[in-house]
N, C-alpha and C. Protein backbone atom coordinates (compact mmCIF):
# COMPACT_ATOMS: atom_id res chain seq x y z
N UNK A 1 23.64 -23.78 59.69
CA UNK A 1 22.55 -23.24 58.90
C UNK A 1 21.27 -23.47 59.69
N UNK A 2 20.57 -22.52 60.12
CA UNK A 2 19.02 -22.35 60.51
C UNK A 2 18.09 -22.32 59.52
N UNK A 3 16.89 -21.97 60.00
CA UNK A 3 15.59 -21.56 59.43
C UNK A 3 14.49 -21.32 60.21
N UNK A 4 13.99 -20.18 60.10
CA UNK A 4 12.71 -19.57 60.86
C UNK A 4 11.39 -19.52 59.37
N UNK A 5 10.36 -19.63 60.07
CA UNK A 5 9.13 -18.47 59.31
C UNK A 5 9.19 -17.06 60.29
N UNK A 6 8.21 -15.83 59.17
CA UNK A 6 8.26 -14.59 59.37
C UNK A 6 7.19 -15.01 60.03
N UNK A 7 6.50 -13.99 60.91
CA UNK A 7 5.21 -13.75 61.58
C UNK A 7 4.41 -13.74 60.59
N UNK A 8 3.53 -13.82 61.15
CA UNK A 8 1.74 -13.85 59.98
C UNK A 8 1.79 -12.40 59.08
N UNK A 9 1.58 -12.45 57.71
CA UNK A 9 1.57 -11.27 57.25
C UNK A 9 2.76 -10.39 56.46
N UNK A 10 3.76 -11.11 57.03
CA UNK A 10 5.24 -10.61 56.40
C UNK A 10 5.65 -11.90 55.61
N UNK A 11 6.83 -11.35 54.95
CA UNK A 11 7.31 -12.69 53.83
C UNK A 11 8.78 -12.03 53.87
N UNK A 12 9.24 -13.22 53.74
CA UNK A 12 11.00 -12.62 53.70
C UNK A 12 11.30 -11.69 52.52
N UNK A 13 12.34 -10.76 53.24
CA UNK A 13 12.39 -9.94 52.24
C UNK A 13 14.58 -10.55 51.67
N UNK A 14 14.42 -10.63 50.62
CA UNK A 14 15.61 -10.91 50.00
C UNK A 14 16.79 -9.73 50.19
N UNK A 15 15.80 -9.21 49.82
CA UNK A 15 16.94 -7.92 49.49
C UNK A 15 17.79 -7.51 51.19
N UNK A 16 17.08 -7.35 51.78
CA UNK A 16 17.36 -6.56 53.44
C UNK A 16 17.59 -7.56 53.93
N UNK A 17 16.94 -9.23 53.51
CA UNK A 17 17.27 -10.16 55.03
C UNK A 17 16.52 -9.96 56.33
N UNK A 18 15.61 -9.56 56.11
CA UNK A 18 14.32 -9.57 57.09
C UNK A 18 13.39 -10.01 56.39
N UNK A 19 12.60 -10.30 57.93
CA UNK A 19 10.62 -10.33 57.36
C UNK A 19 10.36 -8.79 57.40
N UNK A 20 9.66 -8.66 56.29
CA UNK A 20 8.81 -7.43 56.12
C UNK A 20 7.20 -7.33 55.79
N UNK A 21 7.10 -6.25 55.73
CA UNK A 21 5.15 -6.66 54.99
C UNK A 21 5.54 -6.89 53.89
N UNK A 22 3.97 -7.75 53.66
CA UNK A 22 3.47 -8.77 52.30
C UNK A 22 3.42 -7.81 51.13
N UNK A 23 3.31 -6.30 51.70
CA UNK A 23 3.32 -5.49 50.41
C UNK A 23 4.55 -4.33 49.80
N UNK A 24 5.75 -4.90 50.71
CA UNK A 24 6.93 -4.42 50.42
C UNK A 24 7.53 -5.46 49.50
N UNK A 25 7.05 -6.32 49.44
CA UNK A 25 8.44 -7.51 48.95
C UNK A 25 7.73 -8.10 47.67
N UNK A 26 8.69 -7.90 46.67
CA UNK A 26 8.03 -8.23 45.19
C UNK A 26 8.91 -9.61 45.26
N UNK A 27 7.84 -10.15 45.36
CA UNK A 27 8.71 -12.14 45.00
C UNK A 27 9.26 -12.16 43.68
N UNK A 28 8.37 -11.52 42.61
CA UNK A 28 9.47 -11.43 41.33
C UNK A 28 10.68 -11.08 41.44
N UNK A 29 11.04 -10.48 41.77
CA UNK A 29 12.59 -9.56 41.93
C UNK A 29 13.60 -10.38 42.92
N UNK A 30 12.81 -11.60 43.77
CA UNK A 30 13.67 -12.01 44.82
C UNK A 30 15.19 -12.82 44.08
N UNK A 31 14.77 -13.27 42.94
CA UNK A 31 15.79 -13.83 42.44
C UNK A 31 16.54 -12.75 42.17
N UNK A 32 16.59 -11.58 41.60
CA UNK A 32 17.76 -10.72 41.46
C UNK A 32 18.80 -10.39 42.73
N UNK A 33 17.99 -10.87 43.63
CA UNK A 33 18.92 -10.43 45.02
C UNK A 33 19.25 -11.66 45.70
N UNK A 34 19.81 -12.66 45.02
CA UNK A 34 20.06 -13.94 45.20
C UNK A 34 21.59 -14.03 45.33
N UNK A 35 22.45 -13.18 44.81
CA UNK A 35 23.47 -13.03 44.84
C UNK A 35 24.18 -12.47 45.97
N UNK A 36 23.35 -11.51 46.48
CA UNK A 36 23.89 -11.04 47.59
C UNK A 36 24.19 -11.96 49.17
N UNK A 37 23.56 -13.33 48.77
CA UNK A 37 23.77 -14.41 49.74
C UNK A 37 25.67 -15.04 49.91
N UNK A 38 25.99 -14.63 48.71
CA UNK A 38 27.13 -14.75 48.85
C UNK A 38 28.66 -13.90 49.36
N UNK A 39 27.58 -12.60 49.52
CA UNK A 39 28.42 -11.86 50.52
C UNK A 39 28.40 -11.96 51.70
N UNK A 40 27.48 -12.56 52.59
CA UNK A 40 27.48 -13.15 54.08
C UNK A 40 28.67 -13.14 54.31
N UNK A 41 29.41 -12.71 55.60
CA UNK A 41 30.49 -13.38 56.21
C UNK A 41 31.67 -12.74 55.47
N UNK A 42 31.69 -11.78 54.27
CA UNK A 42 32.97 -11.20 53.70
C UNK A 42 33.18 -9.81 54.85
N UNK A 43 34.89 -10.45 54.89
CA UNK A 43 35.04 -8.81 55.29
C UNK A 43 35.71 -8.05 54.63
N UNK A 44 35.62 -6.45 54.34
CA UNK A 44 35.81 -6.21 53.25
C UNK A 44 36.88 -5.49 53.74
N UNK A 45 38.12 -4.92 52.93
CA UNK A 45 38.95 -4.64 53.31
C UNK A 45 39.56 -2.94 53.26
């Protein structure tokens, strides 16, 4: 397990798994896409 910060100006985006701009990424909503952390690493068949 790592951890980076985004560059100045961006904030992680949950949903995509990137840094994006500060005005794409609704921090409210980040918890709805909290789930998708648990698809990492599936392969699907």
């Amino acid at each position: 397990m790592g951890s980076f910060l985004c560059p100045n100006g961006t904030l992680f985006n949950q949903e995509y798994f990137v840094c994006d701009w500060w005005y794409n990424v609704d921090c409210n909503e980040a918890i709805s896409s909290y789930g998708l952390n648990a698809r990492i690493g599936v392969v699907e068949e």
